[in-house]
PDB file of N, CA and C in Angstrom:
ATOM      1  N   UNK A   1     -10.404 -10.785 -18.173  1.00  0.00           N
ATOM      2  CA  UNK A   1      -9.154 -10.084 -17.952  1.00  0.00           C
ATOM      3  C   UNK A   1      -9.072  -9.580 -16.512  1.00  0.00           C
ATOM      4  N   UNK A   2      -7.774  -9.395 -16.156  1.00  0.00           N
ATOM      5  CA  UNK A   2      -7.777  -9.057 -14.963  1.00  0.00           C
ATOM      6  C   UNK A   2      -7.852  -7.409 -14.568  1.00  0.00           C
ATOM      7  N   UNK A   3      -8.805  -6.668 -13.576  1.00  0.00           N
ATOM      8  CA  UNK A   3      -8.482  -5.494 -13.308  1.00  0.00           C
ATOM      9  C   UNK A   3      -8.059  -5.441 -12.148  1.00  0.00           C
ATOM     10  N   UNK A   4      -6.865  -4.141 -12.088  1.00  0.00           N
ATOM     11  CA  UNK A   4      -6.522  -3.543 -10.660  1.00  0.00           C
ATOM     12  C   UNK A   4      -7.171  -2.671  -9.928  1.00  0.00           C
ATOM     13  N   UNK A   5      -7.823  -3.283  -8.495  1.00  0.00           N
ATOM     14  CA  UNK A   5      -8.026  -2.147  -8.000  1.00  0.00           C
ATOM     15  C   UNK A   5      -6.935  -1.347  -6.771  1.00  0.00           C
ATOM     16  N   UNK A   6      -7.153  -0.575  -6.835  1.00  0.00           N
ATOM     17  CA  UNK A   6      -6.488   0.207  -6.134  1.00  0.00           C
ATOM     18  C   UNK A   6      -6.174   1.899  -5.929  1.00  0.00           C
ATOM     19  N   UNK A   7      -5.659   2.634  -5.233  1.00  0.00           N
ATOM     20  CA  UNK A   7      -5.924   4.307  -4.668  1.00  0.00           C
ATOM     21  C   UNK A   7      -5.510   4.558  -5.865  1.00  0.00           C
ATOM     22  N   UNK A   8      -4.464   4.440  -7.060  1.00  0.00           N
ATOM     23  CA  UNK A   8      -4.453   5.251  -8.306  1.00  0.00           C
ATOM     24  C   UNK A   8      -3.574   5.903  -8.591  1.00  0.00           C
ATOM     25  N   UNK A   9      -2.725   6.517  -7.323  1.00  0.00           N
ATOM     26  CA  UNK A   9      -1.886   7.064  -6.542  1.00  0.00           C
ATOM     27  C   UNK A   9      -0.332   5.961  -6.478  1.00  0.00           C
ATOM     28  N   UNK A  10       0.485   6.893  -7.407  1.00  0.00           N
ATOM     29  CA  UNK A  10       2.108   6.727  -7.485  1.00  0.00           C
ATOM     30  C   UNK A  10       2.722   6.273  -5.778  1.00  0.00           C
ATOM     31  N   UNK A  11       2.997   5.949  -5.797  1.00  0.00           N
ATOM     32  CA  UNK A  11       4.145   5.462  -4.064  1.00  0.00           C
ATOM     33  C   UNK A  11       5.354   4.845  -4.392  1.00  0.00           C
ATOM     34  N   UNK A  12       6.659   5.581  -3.514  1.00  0.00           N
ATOM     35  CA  UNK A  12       7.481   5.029  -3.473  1.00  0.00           C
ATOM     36  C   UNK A  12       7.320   3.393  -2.329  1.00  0.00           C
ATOM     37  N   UNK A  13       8.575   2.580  -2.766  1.00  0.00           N
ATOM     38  CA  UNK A  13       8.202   1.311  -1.400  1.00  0.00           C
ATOM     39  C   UNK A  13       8.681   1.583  -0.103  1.00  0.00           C
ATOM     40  N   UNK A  14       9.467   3.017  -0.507  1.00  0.00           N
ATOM     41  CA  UNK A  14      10.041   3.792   0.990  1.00  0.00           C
ATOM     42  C   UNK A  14       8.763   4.418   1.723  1.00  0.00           C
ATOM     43  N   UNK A  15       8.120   5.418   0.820  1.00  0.00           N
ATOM     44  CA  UNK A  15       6.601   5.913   1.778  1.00  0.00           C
ATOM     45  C   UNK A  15       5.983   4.774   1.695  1.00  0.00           C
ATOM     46  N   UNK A  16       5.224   3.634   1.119  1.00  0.00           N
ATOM     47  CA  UNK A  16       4.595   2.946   1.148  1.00  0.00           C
ATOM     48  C   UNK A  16       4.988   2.006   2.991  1.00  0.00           C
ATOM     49  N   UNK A  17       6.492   1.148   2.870  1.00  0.00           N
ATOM     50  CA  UNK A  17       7.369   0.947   4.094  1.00  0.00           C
ATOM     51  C   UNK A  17       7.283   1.875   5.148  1.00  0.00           C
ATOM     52  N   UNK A  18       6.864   3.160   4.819  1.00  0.00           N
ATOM     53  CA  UNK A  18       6.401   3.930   6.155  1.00  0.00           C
ATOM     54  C   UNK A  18       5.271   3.854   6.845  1.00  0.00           C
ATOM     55  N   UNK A  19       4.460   4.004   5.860  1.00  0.00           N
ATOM     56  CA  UNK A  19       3.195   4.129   5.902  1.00  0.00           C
ATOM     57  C   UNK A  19       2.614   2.637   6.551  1.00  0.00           C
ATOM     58  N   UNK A  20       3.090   1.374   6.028  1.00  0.00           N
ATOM     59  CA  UNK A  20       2.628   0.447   7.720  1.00  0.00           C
ATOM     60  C   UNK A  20       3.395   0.240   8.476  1.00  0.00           C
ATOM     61  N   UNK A  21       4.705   0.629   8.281  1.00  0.00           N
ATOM     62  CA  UNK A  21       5.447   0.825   9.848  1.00  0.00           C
ATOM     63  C   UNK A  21       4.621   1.712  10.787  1.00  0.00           C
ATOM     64  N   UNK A  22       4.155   2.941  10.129  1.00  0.00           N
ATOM     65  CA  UNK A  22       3.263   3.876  11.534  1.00  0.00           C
ATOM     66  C   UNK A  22       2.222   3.036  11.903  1.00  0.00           C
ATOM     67  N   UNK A  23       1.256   2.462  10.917  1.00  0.00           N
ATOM     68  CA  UNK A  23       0.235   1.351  10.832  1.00  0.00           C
ATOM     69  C   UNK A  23       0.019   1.137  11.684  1.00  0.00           C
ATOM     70  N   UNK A  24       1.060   0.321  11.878  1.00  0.00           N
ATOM     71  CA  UNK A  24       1.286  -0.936  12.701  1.00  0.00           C
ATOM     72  C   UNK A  24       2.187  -0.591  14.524  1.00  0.00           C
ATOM     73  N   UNK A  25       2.527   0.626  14.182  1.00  0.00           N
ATOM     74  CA  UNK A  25       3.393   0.810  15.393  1.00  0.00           C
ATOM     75  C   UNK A  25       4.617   0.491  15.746  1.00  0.00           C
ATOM     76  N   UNK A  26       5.303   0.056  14.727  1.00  0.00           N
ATOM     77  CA  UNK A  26       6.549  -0.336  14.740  1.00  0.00           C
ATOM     78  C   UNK A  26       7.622   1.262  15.104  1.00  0.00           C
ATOM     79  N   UNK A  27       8.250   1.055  15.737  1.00  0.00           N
ATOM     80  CA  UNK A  27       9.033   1.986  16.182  1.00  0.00           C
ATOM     81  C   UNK A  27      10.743   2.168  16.185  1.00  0.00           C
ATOM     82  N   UNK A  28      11.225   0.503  15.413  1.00  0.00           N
ATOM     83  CA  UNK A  28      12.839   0.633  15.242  1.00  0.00           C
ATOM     84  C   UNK A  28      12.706   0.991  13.793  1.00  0.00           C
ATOM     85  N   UNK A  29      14.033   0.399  13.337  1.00  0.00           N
ATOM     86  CA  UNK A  29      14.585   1.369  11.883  1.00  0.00           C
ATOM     87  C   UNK A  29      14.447   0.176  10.975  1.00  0.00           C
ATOM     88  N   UNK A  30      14.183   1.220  10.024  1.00  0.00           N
ATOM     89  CA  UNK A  30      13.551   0.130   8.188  1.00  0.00           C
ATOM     90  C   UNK A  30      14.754   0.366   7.945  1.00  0.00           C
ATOM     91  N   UNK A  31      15.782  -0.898   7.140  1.00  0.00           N
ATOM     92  CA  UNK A  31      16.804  -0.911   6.884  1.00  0.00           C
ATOM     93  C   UNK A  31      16.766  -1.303   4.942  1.00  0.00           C
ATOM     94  N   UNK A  32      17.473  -0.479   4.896  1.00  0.00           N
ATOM     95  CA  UNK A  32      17.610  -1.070   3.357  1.00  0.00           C
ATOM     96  C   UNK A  32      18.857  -1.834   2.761  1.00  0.00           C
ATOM     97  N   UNK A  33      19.047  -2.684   2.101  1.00  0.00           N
ATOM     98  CA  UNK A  33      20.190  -3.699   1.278  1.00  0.00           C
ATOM     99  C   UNK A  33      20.176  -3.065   0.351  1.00  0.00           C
ATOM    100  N   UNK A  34      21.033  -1.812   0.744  1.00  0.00           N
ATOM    101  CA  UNK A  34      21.669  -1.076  -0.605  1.00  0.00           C
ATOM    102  C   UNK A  34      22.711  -2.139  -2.199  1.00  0.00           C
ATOM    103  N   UNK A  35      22.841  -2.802  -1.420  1.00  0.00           N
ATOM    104  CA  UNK A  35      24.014  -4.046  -2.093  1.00  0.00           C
ATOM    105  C   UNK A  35      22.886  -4.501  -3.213  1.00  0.00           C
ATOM    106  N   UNK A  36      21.726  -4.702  -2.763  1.00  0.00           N
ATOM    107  CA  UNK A  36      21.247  -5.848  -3.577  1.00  0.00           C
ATOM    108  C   UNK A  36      20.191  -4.992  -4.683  1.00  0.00           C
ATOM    109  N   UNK A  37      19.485  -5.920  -5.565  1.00  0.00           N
ATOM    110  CA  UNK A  37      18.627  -4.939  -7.011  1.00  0.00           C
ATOM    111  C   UNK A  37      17.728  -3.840  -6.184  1.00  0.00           C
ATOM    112  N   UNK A  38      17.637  -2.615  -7.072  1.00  0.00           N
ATOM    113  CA  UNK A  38      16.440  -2.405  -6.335  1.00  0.00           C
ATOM    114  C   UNK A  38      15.141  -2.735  -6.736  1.00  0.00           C
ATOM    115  N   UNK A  39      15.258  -3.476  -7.535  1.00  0.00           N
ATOM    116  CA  UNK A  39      13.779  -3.966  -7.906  1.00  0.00           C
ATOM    117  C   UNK A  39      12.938  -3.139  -8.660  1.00  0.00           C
ATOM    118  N   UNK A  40      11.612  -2.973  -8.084  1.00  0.00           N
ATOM    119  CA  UNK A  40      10.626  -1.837  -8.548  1.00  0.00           C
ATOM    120  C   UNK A  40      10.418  -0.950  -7.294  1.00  0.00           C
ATOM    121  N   UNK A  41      11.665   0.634  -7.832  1.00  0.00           N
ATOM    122  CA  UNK A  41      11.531   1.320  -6.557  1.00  0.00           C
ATOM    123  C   UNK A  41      10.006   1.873  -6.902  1.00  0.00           C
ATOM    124  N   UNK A  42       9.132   1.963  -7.057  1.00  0.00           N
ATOM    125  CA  UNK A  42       7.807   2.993  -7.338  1.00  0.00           C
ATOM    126  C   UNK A  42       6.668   1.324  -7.438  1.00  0.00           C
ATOM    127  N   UNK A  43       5.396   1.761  -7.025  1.00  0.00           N
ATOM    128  CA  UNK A  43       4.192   0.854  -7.074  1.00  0.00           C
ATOM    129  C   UNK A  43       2.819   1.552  -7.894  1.00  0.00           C
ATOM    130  N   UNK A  44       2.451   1.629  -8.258  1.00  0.00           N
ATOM    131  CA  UNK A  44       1.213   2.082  -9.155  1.00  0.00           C
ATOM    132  C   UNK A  44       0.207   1.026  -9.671  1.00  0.00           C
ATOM    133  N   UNK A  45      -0.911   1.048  -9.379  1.00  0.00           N
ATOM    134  CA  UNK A  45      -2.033  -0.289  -9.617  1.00  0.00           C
ATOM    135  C   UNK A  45      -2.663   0.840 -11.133  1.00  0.00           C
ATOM    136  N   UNK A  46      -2.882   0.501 -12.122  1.00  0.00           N
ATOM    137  CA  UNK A  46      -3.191   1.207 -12.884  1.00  0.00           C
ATOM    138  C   UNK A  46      -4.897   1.206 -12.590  1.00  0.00           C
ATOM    139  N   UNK A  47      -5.539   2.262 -12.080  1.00  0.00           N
ATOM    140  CA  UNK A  47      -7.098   1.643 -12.483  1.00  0.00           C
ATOM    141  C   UNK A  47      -8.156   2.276 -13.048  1.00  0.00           C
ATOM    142  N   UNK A  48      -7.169   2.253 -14.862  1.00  0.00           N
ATOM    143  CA  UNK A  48      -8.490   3.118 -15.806  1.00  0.00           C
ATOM    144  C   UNK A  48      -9.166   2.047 -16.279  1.00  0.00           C
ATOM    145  N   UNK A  49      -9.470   1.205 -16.133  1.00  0.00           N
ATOM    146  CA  UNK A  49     -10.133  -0.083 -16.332  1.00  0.00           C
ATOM    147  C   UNK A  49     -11.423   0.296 -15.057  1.00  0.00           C
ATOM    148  N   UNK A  50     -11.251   0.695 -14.157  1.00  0.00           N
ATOM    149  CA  UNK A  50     -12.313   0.503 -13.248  1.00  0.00           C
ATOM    150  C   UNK A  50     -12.787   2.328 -13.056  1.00  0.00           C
ATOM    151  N   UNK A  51     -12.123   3.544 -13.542  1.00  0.00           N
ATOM    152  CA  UNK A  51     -12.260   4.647 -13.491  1.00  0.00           C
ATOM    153  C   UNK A  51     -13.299   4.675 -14.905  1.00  0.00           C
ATOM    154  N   UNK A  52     -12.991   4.032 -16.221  1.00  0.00           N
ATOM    155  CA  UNK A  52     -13.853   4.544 -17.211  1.00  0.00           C
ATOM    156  C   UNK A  52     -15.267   3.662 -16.857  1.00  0.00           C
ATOM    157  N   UNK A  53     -15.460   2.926 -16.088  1.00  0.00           N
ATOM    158  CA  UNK A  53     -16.760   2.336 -15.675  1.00  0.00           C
ATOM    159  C   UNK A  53     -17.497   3.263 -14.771  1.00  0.00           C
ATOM    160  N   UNK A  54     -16.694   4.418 -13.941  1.00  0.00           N
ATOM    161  CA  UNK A  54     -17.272   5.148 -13.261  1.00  0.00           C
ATOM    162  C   UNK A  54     -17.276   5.207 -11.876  1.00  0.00           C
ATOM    163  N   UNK A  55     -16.105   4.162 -11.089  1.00  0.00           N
ATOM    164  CA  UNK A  55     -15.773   3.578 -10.215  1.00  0.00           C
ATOM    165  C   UNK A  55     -14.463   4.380  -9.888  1.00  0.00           C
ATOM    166  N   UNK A  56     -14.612   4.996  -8.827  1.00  0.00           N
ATOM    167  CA  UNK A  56     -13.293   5.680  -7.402  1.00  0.00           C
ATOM    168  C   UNK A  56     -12.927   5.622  -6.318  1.00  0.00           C
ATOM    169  N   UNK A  57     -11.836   5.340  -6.127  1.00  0.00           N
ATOM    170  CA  UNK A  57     -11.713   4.987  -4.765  1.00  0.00           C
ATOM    171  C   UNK A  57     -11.989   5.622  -3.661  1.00  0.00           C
ATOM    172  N   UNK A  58     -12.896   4.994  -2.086  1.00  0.00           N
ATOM    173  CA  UNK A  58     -13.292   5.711  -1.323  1.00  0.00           C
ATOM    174  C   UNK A  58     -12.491   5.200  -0.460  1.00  0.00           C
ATOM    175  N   UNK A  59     -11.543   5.013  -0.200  1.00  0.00           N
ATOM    176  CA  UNK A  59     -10.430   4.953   0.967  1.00  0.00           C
ATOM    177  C   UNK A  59      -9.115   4.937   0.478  1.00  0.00           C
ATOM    178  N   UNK A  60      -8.736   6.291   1.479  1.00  0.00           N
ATOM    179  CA  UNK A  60      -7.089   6.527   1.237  1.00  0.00           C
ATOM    180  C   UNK A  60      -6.192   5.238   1.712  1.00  0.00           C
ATOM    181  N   UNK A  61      -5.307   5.177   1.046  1.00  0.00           N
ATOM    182  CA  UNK A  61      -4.202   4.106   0.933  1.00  0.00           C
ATOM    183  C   UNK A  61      -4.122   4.018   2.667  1.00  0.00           C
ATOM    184  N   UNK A  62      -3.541   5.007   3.422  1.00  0.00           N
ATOM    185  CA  UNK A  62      -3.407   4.530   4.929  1.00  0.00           C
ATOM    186  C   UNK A  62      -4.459   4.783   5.264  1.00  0.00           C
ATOM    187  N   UNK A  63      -5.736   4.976   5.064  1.00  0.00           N
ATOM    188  CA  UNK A  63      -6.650   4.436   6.189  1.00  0.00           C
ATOM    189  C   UNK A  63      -6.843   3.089   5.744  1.00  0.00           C
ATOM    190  N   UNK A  64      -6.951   2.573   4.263  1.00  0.00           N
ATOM    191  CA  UNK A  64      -7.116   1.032   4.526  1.00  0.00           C
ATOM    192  C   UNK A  64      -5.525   0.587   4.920  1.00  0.00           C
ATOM    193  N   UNK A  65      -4.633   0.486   4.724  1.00  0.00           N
ATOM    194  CA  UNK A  65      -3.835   0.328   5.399  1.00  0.00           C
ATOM    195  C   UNK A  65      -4.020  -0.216   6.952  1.00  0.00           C
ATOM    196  N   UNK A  66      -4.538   0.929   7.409  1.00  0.00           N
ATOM    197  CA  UNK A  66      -4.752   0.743   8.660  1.00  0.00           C
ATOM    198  C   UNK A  66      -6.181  -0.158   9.490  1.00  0.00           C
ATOM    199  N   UNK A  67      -6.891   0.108   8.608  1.00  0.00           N
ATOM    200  CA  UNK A  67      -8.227  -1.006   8.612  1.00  0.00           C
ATOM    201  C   UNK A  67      -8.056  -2.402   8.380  1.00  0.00           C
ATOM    202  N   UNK A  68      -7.030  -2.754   7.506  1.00  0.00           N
ATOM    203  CA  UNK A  68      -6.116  -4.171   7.089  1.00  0.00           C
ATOM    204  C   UNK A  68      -5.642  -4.422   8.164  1.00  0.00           C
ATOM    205  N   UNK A  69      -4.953  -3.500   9.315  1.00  0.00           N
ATOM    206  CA  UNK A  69      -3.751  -4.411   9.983  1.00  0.00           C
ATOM    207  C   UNK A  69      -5.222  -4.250  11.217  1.00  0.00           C
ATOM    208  N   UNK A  70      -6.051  -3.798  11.983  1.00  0.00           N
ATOM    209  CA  UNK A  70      -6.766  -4.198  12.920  1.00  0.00           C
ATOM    210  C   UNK A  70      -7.579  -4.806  12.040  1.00  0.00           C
ATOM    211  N   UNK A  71      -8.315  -5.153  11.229  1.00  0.00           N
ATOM    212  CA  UNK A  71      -9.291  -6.857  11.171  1.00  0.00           C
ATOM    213  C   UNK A  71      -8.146  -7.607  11.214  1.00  0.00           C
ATOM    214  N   UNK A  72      -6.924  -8.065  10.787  1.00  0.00           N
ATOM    215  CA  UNK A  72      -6.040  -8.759  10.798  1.00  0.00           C
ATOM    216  C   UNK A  72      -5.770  -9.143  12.533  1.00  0.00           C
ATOM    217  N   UNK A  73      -5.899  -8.030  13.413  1.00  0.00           N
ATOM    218  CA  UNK A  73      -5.594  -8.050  14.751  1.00  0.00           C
ATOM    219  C   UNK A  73      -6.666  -8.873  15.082  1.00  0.00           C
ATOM    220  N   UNK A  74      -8.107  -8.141  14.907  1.00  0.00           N
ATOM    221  CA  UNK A  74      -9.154  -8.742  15.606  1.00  0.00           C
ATOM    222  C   UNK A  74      -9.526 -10.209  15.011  1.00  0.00           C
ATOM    223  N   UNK A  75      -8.680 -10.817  14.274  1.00  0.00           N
ATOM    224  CA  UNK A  75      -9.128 -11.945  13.692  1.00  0.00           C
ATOM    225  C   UNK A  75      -8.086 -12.987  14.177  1.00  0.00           C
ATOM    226  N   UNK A  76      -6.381 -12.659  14.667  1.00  0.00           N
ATOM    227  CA  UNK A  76      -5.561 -13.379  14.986  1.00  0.00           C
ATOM    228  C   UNK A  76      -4.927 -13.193  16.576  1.00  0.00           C
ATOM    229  N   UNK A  77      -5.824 -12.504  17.100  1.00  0.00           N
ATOM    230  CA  UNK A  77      -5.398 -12.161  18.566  1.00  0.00           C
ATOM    231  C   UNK A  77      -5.038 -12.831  19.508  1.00  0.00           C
TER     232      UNK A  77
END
């Protein structure tokens, strides 16, 4: 079966959309298509599958965040 890992931690895709815009350094405007579905406004990885084994996450969402986009740098430079 498949488990999720992940911080555990509720996010909208608006803070989430912030959170690697700063990342990353982006500095114009996140635009939204109010017109169109909104899809799944909220993200949640469920992970009591990997919490009742005894397993927690040791990195906050933006520091890996931010650890993702430099190996990504140092690997496509």
């Amino acid at each position: 079966d498949p488990v999720n890992v992940g911080c555990g931690e509720d996010i909208s895709i608006r803070d989430l959309a912030i959170l690697i815009r700063d990342a990353v350094g982006y500095t114009g405007d996140i635009r939204w298509d109010t017109s169109r579905p909104d899809g799944t406004p909220r993200k949640l990885l469920d992970v009591a599958t990997l919490t009742a084994m005894g397993w927690q996450p040791s990195v906050r969402l933006e520091d890996g965040i931010a650890e993702l986009y430099k190996w990504y740098l140092d690997r496509n430079a």
